[in-house]
N, C-alpha and C. Protein backbone atom coordinates (compact mmCIF):
# COMPACT_ATOMS: atom_id res chain seq x y z
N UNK A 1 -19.70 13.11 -1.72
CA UNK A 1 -19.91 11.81 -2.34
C UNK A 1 -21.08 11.87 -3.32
N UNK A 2 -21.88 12.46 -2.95
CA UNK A 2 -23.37 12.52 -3.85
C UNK A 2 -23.04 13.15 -4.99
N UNK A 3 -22.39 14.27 -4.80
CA UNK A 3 -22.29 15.21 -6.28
C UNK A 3 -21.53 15.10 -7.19
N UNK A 4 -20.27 14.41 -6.70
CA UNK A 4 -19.22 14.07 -7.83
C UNK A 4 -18.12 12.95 -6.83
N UNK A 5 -18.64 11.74 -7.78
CA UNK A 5 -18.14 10.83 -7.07
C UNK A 5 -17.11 10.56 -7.43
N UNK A 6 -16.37 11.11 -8.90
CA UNK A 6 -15.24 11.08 -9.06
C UNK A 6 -13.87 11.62 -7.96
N UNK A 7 -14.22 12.92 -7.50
CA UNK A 7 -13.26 13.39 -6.51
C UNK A 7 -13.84 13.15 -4.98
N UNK A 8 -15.00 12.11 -4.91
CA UNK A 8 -15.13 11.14 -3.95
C UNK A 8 -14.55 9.94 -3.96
N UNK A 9 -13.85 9.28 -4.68
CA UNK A 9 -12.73 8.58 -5.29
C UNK A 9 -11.44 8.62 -5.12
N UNK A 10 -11.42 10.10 -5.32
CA UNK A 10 -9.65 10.41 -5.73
C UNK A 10 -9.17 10.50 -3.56
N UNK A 11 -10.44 11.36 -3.17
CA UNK A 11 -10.09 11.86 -1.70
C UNK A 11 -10.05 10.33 -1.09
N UNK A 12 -10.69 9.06 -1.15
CA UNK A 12 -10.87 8.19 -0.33
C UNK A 12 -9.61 7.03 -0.61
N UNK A 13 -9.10 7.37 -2.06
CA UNK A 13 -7.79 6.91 -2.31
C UNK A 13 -6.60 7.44 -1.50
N UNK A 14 -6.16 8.59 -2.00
CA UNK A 14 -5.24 9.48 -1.07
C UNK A 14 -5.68 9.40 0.70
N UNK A 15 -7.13 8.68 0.92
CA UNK A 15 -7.50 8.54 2.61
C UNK A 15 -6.66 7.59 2.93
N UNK A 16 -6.87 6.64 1.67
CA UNK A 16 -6.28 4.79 2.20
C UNK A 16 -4.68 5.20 2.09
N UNK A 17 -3.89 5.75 1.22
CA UNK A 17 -2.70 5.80 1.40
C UNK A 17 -2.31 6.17 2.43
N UNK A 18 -2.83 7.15 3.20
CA UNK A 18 -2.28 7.60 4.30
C UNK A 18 -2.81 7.55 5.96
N UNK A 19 -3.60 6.12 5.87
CA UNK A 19 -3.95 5.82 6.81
C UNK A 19 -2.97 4.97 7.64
N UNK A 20 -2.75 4.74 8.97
CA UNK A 20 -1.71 4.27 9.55
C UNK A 20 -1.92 2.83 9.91
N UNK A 21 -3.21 2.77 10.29
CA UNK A 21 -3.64 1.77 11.44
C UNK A 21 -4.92 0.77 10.49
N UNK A 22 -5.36 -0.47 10.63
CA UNK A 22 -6.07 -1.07 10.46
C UNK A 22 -7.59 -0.41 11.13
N UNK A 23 -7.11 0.32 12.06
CA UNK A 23 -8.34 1.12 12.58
C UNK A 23 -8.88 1.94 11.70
N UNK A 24 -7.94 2.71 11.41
CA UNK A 24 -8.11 4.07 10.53
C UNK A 24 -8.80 3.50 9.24
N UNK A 25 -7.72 2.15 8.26
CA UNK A 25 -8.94 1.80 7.19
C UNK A 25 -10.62 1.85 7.61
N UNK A 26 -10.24 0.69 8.97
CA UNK A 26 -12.20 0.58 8.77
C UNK A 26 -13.22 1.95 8.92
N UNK A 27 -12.66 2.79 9.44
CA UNK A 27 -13.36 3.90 9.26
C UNK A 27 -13.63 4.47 8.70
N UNK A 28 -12.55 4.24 7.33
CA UNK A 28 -12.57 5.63 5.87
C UNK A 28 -14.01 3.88 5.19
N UNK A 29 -13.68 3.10 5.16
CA UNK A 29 -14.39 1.82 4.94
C UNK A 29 -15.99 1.88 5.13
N UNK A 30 -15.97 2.22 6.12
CA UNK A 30 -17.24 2.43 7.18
C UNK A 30 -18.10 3.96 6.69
N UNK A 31 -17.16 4.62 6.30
CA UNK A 31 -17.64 6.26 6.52
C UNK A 31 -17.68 6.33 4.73
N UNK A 32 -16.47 7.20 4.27
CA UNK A 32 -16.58 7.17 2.85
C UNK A 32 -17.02 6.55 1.39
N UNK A 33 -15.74 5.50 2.00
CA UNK A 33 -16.45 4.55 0.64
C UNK A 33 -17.85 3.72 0.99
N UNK A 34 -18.04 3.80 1.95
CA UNK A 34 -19.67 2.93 1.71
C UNK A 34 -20.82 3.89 1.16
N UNK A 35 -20.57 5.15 1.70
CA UNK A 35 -21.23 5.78 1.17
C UNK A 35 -21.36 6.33 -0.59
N UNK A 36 -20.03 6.11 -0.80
CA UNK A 36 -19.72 6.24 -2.25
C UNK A 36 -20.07 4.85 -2.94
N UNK A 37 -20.11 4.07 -2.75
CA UNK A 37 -20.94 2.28 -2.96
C UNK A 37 -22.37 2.90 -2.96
N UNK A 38 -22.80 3.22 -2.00
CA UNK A 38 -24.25 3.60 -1.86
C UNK A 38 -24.54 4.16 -2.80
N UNK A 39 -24.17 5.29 -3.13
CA UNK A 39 -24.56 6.66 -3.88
C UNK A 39 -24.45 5.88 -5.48
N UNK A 40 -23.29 5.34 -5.75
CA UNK A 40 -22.54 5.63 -6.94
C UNK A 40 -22.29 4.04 -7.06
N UNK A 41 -22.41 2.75 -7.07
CA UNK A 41 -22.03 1.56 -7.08
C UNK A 41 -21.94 1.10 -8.59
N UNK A 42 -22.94 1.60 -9.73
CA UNK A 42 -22.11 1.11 -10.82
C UNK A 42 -21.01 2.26 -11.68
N UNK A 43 -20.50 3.09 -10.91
CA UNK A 43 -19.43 4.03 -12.04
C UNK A 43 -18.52 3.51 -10.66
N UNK A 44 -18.06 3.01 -9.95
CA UNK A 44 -16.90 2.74 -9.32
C UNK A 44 -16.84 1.56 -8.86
N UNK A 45 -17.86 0.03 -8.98
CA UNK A 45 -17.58 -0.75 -8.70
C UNK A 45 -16.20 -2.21 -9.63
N UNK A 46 -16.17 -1.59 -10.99
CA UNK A 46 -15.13 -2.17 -11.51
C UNK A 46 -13.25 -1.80 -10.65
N UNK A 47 -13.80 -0.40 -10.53
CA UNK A 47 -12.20 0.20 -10.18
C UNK A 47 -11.98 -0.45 -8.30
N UNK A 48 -13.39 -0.61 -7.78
CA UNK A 48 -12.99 -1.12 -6.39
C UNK A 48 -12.35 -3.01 -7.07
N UNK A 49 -12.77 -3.37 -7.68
CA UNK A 49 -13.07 -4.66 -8.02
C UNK A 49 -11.35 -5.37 -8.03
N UNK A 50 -10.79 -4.16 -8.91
CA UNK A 50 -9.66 -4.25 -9.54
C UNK A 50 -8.11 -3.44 -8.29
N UNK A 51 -8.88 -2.31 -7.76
CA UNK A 51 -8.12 -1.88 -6.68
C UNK A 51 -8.12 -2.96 -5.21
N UNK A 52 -9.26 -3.21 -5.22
CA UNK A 52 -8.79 -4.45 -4.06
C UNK A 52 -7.49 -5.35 -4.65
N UNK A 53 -7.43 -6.08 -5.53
CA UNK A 53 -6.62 -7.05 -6.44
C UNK A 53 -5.03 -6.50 -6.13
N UNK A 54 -5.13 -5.11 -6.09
CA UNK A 54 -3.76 -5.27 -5.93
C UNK A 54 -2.95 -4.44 -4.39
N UNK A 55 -4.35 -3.95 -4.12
CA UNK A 55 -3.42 -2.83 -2.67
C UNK A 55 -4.33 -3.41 -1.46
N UNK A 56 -3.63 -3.90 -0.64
CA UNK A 56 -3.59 -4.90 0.45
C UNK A 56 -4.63 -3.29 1.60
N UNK A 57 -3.70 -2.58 2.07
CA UNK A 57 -4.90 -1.56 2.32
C UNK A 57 -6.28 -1.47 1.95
N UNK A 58 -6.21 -1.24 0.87
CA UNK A 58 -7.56 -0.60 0.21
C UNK A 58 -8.50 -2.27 0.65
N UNK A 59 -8.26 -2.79 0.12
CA UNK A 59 -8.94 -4.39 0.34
C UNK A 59 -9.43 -4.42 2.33
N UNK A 60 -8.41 -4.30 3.13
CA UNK A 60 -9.02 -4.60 4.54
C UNK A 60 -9.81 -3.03 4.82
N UNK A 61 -9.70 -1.83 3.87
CA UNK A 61 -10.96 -0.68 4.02
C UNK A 61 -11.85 -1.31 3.25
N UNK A 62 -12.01 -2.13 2.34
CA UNK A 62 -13.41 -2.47 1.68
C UNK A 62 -14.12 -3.66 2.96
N UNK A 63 -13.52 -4.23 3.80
CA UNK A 63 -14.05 -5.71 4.64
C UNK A 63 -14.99 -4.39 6.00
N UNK A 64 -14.81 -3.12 5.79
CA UNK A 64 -15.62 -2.38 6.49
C UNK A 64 -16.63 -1.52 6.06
N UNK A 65 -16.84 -2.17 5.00
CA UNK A 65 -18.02 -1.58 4.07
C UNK A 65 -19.28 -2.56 4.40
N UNK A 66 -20.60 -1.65 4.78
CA UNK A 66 -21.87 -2.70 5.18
C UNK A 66 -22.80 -2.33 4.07
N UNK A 67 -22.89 -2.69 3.27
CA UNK A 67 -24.44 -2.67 2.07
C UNK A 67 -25.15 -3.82 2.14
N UNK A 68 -26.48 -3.61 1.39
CA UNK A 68 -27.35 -5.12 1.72
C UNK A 68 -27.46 -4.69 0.44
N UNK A 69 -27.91 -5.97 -0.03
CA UNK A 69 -28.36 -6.06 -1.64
C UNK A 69 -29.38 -5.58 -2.00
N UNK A 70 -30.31 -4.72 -1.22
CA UNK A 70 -31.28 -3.79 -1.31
C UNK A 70 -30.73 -2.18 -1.83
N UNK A 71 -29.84 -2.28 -1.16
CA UNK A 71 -28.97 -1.03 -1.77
C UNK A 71 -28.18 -1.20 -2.86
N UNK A 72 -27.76 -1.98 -3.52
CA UNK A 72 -26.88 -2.08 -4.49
C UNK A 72 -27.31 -3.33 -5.10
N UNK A 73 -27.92 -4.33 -5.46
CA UNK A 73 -28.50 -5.13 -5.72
C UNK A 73 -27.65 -6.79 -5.75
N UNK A 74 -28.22 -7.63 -6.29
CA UNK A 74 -27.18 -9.14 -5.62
C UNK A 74 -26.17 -8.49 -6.39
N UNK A 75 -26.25 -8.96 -7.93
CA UNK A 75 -25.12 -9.08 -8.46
C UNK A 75 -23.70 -7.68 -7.52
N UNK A 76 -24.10 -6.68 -7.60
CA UNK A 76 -23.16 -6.25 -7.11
C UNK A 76 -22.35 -6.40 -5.45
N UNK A 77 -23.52 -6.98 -4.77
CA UNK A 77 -23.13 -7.44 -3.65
C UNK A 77 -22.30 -8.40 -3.39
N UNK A 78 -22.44 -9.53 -4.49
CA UNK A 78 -21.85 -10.52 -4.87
C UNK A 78 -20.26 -9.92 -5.22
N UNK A 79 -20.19 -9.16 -6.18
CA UNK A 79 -19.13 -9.02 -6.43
C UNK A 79 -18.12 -8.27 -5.17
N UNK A 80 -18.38 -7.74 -4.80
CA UNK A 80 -18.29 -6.60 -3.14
C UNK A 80 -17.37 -7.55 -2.77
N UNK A 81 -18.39 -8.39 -1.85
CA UNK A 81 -17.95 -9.77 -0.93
C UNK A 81 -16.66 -10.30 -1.48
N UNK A 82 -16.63 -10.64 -2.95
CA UNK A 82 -15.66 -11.51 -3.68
C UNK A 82 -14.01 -10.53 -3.53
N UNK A 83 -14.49 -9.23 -3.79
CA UNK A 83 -13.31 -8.55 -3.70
C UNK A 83 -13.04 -8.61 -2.29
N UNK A 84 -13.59 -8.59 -1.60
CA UNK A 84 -12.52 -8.67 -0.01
C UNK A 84 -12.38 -10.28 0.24
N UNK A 85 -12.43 -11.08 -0.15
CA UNK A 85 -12.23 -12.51 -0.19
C UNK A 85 -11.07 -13.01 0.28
N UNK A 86 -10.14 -13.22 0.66
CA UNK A 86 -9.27 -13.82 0.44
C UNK A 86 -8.73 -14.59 -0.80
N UNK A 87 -7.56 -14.38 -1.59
CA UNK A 87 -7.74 -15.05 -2.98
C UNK A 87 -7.79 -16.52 -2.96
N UNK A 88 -7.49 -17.29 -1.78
CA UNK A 88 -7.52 -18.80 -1.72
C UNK A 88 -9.26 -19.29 -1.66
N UNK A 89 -9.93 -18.03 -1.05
CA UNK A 89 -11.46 -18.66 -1.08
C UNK A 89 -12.18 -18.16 -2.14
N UNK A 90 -11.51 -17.81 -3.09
CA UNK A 90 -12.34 -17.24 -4.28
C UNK A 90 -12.37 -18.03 -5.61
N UNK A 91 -12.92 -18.94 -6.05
CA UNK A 91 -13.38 -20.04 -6.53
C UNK A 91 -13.52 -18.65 -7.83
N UNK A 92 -12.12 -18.67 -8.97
CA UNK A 92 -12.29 -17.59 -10.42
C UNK A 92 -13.38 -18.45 -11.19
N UNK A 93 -13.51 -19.67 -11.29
CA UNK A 93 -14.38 -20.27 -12.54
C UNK A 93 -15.52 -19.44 -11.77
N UNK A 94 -15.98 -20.23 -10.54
CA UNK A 94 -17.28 -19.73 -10.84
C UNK A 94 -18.11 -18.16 -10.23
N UNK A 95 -16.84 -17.30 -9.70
CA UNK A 95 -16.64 -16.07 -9.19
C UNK A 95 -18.02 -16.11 -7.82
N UNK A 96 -17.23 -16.32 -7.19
CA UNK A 96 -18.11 -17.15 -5.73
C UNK A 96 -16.91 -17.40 -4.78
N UNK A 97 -17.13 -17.04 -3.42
CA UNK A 97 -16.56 -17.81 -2.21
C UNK A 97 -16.20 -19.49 -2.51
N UNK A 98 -15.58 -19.91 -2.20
CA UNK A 98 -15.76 -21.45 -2.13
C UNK A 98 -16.07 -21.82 -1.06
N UNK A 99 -17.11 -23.40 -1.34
CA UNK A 99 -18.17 -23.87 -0.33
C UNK A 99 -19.27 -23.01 -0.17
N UNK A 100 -19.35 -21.90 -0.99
CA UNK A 100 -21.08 -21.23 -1.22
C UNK A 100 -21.57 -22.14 -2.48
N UNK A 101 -22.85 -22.50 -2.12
CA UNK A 101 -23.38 -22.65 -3.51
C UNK A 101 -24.55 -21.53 -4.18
């Protein structure tokens, strides 16, 4: 993950495809990609942003990702949260949970 987060990417993609279980996401969730968030959060946080949006997997492996905004700072934390959202609680005008102010 540290040295080339690109084929820390490609391996944690090909992880989520072939994971079986809701278990198995939170772990590649928990293990890989947080660490690749950690390491690397602005060269892969558009492609998580946009890969949650459409693969139902990949999205319940991101709801097992733990960063604090010390590690990655608000704005990107903000955005994190929004991608595992549910799309009914995700308020697009003002890119926020709804009922957060």
């Amino acid at each position: 993950v540290q040295k080339s987060p690109e084929n820390a990417w490609r391996t944690i993609i090909e992880l989520v495809s072939q994971a079986r279980t809701d278990s198995e996401l939170g772990i590649i969730g928990a293990g890989p990609l947080e660490g690749l968030i950690r390491e690397h959060c602005s060269i892969v946080l558009d492609r998580i942003e946009a890969l949650a949006r459409e693969n139902r997997d990949f999205k319940e492996c991101l709801t097992s990702v733990w960063v604090l905004e010390a590690d990655i700072g608000t704005d990107a934390r903000v955005r994190l949260v929004n991608a595992c959202a549910p799309e009914d609680q995700v308020d697009s005008a003002e890119g926020r949970q709804k009922g957060q102010t």
